[in-house]
Protein backbone atom coordinates (compact mmCIF):
# COMPACT_ATOMS: atom_id res chain seq x y z
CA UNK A 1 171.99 47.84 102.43
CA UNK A 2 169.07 48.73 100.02
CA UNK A 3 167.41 50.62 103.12
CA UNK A 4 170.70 52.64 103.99
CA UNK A 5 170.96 53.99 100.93
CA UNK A 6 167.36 54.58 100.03
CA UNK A 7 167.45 56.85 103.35
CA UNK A 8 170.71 58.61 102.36
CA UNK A 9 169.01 58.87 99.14
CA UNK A 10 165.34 60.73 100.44
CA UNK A 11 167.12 62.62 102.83
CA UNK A 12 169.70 64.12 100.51
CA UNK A 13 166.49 65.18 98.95
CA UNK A 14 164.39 66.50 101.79
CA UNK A 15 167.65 68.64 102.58
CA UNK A 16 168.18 69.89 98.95
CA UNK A 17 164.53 71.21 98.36
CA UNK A 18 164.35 72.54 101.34
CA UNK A 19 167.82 74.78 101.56
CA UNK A 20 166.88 74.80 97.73
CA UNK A 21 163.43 76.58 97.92
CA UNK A 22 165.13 78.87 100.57
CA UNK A 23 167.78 79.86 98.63
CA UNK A 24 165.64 80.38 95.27
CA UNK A 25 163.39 82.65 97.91
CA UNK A 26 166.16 84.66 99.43
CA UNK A 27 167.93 85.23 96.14
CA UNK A 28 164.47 86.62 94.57
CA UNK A 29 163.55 88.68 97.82
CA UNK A 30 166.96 89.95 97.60
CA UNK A 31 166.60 90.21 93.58
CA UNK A 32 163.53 92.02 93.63
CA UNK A 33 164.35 94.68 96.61
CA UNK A 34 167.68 95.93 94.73
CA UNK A 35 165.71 96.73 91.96
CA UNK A 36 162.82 98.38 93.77
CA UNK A 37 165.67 100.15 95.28
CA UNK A 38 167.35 101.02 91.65
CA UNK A 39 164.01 102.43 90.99
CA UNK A 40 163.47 104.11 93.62
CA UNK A 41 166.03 106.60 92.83
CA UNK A 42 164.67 106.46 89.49
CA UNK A 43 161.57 107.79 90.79
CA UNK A 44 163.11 110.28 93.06
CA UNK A 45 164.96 111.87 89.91
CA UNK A 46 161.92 111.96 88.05
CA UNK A 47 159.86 113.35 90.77
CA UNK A 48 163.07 116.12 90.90
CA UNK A 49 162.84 116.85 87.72
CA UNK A 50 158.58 117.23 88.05
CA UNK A 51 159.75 119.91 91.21
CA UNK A 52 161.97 121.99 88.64
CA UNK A 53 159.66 121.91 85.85
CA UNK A 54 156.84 123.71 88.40
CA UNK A 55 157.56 127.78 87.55
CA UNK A 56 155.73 130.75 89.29
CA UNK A 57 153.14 132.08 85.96
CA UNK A 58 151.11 134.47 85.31
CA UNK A 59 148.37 132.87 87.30
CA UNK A 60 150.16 131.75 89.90
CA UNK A 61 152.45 127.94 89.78
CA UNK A 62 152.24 126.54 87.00
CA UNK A 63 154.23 123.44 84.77
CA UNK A 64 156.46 123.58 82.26
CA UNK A 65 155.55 120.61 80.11
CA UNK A 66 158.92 121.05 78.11
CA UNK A 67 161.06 120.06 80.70
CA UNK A 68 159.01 116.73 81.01
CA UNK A 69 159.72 113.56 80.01
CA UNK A 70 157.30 112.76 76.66
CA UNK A 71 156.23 109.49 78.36
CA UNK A 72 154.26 110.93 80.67
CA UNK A 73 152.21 112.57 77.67
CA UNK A 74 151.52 109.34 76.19
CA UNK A 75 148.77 107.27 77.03
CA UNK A 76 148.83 104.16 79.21
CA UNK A 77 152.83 104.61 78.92
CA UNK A 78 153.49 103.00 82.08
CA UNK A 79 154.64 106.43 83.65
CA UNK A 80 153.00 108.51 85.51
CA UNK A 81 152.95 111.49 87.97
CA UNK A 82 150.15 113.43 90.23
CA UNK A 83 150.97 116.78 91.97
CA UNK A 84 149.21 117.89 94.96
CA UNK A 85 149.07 121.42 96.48
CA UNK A 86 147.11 123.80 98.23
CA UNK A 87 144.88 124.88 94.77
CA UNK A 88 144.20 121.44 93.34
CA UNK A 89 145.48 118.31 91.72
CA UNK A 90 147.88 117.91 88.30
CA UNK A 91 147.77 114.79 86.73
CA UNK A 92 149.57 113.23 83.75
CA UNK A 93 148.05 112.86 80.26
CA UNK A 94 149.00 109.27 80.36
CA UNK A 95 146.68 108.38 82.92
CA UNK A 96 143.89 109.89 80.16
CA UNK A 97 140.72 109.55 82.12
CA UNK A 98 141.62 107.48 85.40
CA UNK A 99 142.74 108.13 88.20
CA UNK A 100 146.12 107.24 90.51
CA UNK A 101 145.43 107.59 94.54
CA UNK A 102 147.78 109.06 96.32
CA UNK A 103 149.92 107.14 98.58
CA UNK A 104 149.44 107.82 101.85
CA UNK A 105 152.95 108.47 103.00
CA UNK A 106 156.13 109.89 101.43
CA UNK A 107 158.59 107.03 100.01
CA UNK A 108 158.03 103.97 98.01
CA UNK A 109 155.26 102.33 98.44
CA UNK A 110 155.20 98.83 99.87
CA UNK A 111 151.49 98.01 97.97
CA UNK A 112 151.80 98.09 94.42
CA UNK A 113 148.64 99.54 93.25
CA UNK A 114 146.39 98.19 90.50
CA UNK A 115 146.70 101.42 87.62
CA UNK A 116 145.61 101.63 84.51
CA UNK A 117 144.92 98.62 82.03
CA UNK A 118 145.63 96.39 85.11
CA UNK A 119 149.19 97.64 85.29
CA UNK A 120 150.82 97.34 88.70
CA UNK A 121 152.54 100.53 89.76
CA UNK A 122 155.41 100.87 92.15
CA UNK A 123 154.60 104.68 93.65
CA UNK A 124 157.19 107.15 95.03
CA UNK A 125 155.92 109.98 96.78
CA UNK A 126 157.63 112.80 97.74
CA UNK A 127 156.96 116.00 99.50
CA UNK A 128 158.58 119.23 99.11
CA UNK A 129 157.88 123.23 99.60
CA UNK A 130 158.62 125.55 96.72
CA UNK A 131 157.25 129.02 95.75
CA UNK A 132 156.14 129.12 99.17
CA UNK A 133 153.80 126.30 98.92
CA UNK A 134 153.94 122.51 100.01
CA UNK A 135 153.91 120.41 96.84
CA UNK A 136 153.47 116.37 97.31
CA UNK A 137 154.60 114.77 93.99
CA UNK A 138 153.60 111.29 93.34
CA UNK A 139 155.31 109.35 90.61
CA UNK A 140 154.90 105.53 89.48
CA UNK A 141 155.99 103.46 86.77
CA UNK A 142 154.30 99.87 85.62
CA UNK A 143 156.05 96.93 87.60
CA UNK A 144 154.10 94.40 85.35
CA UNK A 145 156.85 93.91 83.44
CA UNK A 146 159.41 93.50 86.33
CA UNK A 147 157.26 90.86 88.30
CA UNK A 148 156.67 88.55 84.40
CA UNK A 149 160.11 88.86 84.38
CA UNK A 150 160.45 87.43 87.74
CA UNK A 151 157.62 84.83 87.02
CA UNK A 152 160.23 83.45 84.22
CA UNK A 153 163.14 83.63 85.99
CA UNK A 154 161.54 81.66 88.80
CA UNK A 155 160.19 78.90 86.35
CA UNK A 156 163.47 78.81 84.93
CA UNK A 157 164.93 78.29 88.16
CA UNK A 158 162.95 75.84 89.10
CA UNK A 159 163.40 73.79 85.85
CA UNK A 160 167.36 74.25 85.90
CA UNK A 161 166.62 73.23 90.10
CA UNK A 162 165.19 70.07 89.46
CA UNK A 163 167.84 69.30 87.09
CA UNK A 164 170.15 70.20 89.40
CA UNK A 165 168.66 67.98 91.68
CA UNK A 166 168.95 65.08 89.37
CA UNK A 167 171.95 65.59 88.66
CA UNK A 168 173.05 65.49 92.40
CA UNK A 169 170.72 62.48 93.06
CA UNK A 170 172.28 60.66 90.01
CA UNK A 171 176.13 61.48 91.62
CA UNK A 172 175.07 61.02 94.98
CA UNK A 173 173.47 57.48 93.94
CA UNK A 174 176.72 56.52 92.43
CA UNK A 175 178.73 57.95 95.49
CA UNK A 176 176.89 55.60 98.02
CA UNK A 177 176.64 52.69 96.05
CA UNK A 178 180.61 52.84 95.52
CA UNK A 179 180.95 54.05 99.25
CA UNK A 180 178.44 51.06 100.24
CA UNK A 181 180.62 48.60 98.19
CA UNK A 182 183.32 47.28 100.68
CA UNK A 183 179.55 46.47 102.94
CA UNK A 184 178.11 44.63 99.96
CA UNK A 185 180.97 42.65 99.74
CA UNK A 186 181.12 41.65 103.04
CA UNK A 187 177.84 40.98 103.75
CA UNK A 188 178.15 38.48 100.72
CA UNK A 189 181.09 37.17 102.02
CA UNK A 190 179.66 36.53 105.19
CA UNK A 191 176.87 34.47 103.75
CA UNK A 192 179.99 32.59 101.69
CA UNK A 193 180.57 31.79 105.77
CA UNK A 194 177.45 30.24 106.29
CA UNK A 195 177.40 28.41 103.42
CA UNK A 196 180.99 26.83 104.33
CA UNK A 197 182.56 28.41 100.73
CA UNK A 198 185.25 30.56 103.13
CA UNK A 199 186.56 30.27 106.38
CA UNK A 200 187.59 34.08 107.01
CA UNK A 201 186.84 37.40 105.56
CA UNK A 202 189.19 39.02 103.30
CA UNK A 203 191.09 41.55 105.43
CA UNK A 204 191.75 43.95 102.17
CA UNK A 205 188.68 46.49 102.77
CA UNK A 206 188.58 50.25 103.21
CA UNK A 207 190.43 51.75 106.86
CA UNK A 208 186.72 51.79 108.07
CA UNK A 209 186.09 48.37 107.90
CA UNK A 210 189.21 47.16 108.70
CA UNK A 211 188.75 46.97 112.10
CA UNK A 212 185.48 45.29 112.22
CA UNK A 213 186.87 43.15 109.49
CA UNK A 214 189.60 42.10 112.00
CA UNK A 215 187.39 41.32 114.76
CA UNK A 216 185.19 39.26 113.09
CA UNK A 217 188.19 37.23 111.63
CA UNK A 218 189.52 36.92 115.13
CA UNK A 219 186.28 35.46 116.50
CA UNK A 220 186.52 33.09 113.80
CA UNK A 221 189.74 31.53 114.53
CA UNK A 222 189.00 31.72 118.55
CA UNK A 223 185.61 29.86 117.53
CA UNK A 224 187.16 27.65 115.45
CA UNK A 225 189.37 26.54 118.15
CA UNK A 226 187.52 26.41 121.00
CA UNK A 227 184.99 24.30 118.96
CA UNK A 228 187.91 22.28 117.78
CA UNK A 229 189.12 21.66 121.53
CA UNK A 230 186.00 20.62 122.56
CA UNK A 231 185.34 17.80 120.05
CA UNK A 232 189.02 16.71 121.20
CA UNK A 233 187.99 16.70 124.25
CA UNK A 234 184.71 14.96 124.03
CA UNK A 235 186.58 12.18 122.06
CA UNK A 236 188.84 12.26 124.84
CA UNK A 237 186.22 11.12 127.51
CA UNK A 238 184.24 9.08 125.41
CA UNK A 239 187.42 6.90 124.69
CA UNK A 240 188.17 7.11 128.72
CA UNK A 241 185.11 5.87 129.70
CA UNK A 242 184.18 3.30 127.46
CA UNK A 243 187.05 0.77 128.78
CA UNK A 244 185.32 1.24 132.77
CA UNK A 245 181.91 0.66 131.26
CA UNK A 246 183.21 -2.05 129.16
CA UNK A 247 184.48 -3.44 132.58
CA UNK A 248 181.38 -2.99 134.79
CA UNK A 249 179.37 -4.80 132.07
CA UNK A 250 181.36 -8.07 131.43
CA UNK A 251 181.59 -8.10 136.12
CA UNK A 252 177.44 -7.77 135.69
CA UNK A 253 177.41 -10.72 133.06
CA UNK A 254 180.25 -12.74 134.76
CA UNK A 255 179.64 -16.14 136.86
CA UNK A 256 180.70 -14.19 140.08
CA UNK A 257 176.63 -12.70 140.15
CA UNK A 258 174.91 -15.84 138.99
CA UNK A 259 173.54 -16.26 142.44
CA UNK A 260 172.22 -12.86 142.51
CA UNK A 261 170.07 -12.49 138.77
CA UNK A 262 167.89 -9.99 140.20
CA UNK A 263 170.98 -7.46 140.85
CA UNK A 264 172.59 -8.78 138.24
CA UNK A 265 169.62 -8.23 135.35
CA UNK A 266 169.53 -4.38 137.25
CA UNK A 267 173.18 -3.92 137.05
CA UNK A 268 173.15 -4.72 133.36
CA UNK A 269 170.39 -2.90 132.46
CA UNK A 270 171.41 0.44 134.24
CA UNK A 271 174.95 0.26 132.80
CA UNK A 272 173.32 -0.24 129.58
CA UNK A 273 171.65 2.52 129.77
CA UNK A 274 174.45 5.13 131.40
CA UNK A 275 176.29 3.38 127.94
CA UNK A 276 173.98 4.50 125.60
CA UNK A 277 173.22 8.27 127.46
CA UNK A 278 177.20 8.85 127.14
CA UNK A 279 177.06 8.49 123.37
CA UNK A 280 173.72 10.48 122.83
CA UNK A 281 175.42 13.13 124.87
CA UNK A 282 178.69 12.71 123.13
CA UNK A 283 177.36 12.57 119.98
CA UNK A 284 175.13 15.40 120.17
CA UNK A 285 177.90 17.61 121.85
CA UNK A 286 179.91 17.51 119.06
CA UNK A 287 177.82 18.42 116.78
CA UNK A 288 179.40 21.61 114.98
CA UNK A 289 179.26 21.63 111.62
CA UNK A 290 176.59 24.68 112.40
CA UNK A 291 179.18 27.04 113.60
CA UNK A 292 182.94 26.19 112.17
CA UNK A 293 183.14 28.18 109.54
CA UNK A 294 183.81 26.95 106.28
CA UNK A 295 182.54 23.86 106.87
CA UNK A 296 181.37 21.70 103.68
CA UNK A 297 180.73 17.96 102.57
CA UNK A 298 181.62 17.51 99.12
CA UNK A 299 179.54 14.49 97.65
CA UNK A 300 181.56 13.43 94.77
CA UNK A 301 184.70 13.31 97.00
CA UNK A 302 183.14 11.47 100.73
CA UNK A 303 180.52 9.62 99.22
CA UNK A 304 182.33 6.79 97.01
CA UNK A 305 184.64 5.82 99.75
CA UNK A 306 181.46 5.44 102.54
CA UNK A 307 179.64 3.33 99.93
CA UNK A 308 182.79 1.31 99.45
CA UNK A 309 183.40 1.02 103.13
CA UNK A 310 179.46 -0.10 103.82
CA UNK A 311 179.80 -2.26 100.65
CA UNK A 312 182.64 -4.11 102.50
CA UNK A 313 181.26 -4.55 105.99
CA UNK A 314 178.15 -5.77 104.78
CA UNK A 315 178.46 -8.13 101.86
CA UNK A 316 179.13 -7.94 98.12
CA UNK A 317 176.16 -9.59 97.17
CA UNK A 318 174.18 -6.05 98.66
CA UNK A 319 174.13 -3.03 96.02
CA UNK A 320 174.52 0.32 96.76
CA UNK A 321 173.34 2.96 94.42
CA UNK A 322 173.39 7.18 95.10
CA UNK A 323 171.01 9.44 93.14
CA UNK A 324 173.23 12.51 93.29
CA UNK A 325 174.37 15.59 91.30
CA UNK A 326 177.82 15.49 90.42
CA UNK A 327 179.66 18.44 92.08
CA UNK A 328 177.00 18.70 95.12
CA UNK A 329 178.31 20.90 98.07
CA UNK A 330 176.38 20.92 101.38
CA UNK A 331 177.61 23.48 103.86
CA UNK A 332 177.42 21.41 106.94
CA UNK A 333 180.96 19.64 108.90
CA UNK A 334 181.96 16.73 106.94
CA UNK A 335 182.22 14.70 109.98
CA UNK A 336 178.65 15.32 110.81
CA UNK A 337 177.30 14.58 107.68
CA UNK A 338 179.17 11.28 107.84
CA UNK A 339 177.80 10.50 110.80
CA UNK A 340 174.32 10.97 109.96
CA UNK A 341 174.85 8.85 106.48
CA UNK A 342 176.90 6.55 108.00
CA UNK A 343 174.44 5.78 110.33
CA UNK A 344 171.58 5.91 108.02
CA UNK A 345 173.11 3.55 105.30
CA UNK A 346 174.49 1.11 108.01
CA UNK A 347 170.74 0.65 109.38
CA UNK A 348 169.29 -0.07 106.12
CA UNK A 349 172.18 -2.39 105.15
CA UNK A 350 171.27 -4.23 107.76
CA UNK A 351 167.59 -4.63 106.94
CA UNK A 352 167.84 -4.71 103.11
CA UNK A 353 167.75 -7.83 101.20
CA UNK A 354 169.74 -6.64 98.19
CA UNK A 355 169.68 -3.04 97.80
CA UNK A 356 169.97 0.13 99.52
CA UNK A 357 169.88 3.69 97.06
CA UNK A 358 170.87 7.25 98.39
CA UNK A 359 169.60 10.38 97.29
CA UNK A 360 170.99 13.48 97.78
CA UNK A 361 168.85 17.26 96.10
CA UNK A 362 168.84 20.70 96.42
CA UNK A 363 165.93 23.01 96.03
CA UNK A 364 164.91 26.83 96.53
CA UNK A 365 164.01 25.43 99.93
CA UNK A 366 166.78 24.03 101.26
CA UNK A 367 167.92 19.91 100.81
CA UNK A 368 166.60 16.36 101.10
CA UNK A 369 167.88 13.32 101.61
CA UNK A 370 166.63 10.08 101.29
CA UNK A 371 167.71 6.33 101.89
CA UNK A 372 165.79 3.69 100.41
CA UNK A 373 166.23 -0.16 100.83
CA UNK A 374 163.90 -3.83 99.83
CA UNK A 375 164.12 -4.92 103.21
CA UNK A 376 160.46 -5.97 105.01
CA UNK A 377 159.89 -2.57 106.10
CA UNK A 378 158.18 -1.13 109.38
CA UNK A 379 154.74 -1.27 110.01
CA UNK A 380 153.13 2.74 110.19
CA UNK A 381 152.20 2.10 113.57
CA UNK A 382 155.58 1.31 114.78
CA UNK A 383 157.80 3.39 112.84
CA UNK A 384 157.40 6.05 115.52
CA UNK A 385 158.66 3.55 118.49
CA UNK A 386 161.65 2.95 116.32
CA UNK A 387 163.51 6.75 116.23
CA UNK A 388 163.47 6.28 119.75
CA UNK A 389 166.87 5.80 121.35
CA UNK A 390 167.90 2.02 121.78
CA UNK A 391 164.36 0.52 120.35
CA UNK A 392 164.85 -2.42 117.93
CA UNK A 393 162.09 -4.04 116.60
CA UNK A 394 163.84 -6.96 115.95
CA UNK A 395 166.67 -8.07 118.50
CA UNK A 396 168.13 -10.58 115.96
CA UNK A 397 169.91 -7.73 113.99
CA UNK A 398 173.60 -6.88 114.91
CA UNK A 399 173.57 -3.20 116.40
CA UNK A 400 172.76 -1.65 118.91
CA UNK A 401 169.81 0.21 117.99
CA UNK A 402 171.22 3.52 118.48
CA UNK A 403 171.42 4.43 114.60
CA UNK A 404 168.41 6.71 113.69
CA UNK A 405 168.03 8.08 117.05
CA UNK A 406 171.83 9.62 116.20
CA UNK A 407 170.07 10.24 112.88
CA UNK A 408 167.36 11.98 114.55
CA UNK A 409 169.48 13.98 117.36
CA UNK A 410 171.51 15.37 113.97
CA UNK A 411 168.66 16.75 111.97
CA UNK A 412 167.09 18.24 114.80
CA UNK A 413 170.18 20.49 115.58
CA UNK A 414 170.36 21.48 112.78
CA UNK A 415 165.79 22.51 112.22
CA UNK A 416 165.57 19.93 110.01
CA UNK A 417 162.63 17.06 110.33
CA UNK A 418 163.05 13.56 109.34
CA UNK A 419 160.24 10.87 108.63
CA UNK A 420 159.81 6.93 107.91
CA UNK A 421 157.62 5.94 104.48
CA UNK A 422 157.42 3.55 102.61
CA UNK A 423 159.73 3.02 99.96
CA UNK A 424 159.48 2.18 96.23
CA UNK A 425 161.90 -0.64 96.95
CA UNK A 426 159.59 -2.23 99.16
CA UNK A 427 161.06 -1.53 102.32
CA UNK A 428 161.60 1.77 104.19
CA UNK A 429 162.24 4.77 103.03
CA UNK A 430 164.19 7.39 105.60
CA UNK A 431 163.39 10.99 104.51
CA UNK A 432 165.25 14.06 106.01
CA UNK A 433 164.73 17.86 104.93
CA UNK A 434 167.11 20.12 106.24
CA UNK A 435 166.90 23.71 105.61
CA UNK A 436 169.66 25.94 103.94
CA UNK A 437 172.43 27.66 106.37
CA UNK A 438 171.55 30.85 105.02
CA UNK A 439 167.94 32.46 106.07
């Protein structure tokens, strides 16, 4: 979202200094040739008003300084004339001792000329025939003045630009981030998805979203379902098929085989195994907690009953203790997660002597999870050989032997890693780090 609007934001900005700078450029251009234009016929009046003031004397033409303008008398005024015909040259007393070229064709001329003092002169010239003589009048007037002027005004536009441009930024910041709201809040809502805090996406947004809104809350609900109707069905043929394999293995252990303990030890064993394939399959099919939406185990609410329930099966005189934060969500199914504690606590009840301790924390990392018991323990070079599917080390213990490799097909779907230690009880330790839903 940050990146959207950081590009909305520098190209905002690339297009208003650019159609900025050319506007500030055209409106000076455009500035600067309506008053050389304004001038212009300033200059033509004046150089008029030089053609009148030339009289036929008593010596031939001649001008009539009266009918000049006194700034052309004065030194360095900023005005200035030259008059060219056949006999010689007429300058004005205000260029005193210097000199001003003449242009080299009638009109205004396009290169202002450095005059006196460093002034910058913007030249008319002007040709005409009077008395019988061609006269070429040259007038300028100091466009210093005119191009500080438009030195200030284009500092002042720049300053009251870049305010400008502030200003805009500032609005247009506060546009997008209001316009970039209804996003925000669903990308935040989706992660309230992943974390199993909501199961759909509030369907009050702008027209815009409303449609992708809709989509995503009707993927939901068909995910939902067909994830629902899957573990329905899974239970379905689990339940179906453990009655014929319940079947097939008392016929292998019955007295009808006796005389045949080489098929019969084969039989057994292959059944055995097609038993305990179905429920890694099973088990590991219905595995969803990763995708239902909304999905969350609430400690303080699943946890007292399982302990109870474990308590029960396995003795009073075994204690069970948890090590967890009151009010602990975990955003995975809750039938999941009581499958993988059920399974862990039930293995180390059956190991421990007297006591068996959960623990349950969260970190920036993600969570861990830890069962502890004072049983004997497993040896560090067999505690690999036990989270493999079936493997008991001893064959005395009720169960089947399927517990931590259930344990260990659950953390794995869901990129977590699990690991045997040693506990402080004594006995084993089962550790499990699973990472957060949200990456």
């Amino acid at each position: 979202m940050k990146s959207i609007q950081a590009r909305l934001s520098l190209g905002l900005v690339a297009v208003l200094v650019v159609v900025g700078l050319l506007l500030a450029q055209l409106t000076l251009w455009l500035f600067e040739a309506g008053l050389q234009r304004y001038l212009e016929n300033g200059l033509r009046k004046e150089s008029e008003n030089l053609l009148v003031a030339l009289v036929r004397g008593p010596s031939g033409l001649q001008l009539d300084e009266r009918r000049i303008s006194a700034a052309y008398q004065r030194p360095f005024s900023g005005y200035y004339f030259r008059i060219d015909f056949e006999k010689g040259t007429w300058r004005s007393r205000s260029l005193w001792d210097l000199d001003m070229p003449k242009p080299a064709a009638p009109g205004l001329s396009d290169s202002h000329q450095l005059g006196p003092e460093g002034q910058q002169l913007l030249a008319l010239r002007a040709d005409y025939r009077r008395l019988g003589q061609d006269i070429s009048i040259s007038v300028a007037q100091d466009y210093s003045p005119v191009r500080e002027g438009f030195r200030r005004m284009q500092q002042i536009g720049l300053g009251m630009g870049l305010v400008a441009l502030i200003l805009v930024l500032v609005l247009q910041r506060i546009t997008v981030t209001r316009s970039l709201r209804p996003l925000e809040r669903a990308r935040q809502q989706i992660a309230q998805l992943q974390q199993g805090q909501r199961s759909q996406l509030d369907a009050e947004v702008p027209s815009e979203l409303a449609p992708l809104v809709g989509q995503i809350n009707h993927l939901l609900l068909h995910t939902e379902d067909s994830l629902r109707r899957s573990r329905h069905a899974l239970g379905n043929l689990g339940h179906a098929l453990k009655t014929p394999l319940a079947v097939l293995l008392s016929l292998a252990s019955s007295e009808r085989l006796k005389d045949l303990p080489e098929v019969r030890a084969q039989m057994r064993e292959q059944l055995e195994q097609i038993q305990q394939r179905l429920a890694r399959e099973l088990n590991r099919a219905r595995l969803a907690g990763d995708a239902l939406p909304g999905a969350q185990f609430d400690c303080d609410a699943e946890l007292p009953g399982l302990l109870a329930t474990l308590g029960m099966i396995h003795g009073e005189g075994l204690l069970l203790a948890s090590d967890v934060r009151p009010g602990l969500l975990l955003p995975w199914d809750r039938e999941d997660f009581l499958e993988l504690l059920g399974n862990l606590l039930d293995n180390a009840c059956k190991w421990a002597d007297s006591e068996v301790r959960l623990g349950i924390a969260a970190d920036t990392e993600g969570y861990r999870l830890w069962v502890d018991d004072d049983g004997p323990g497993i040896p560090e070079s067999q505690r690999q050989q036990v989270l493999e599917r079936g493997s008991r080390l001893d064959e005395q213990v009720d169960g089947h032997g399927l517990g931590l490799g259930i344990v260990r097909d659950i953390v794995e779907a869901w990129g977590g890693r699990l690991a045997l230690l040693e506990s402080p009880l004594g006995g084993l330790r089962v550790s499990i780090d699973l990472p957060r839903k949200v990456r």
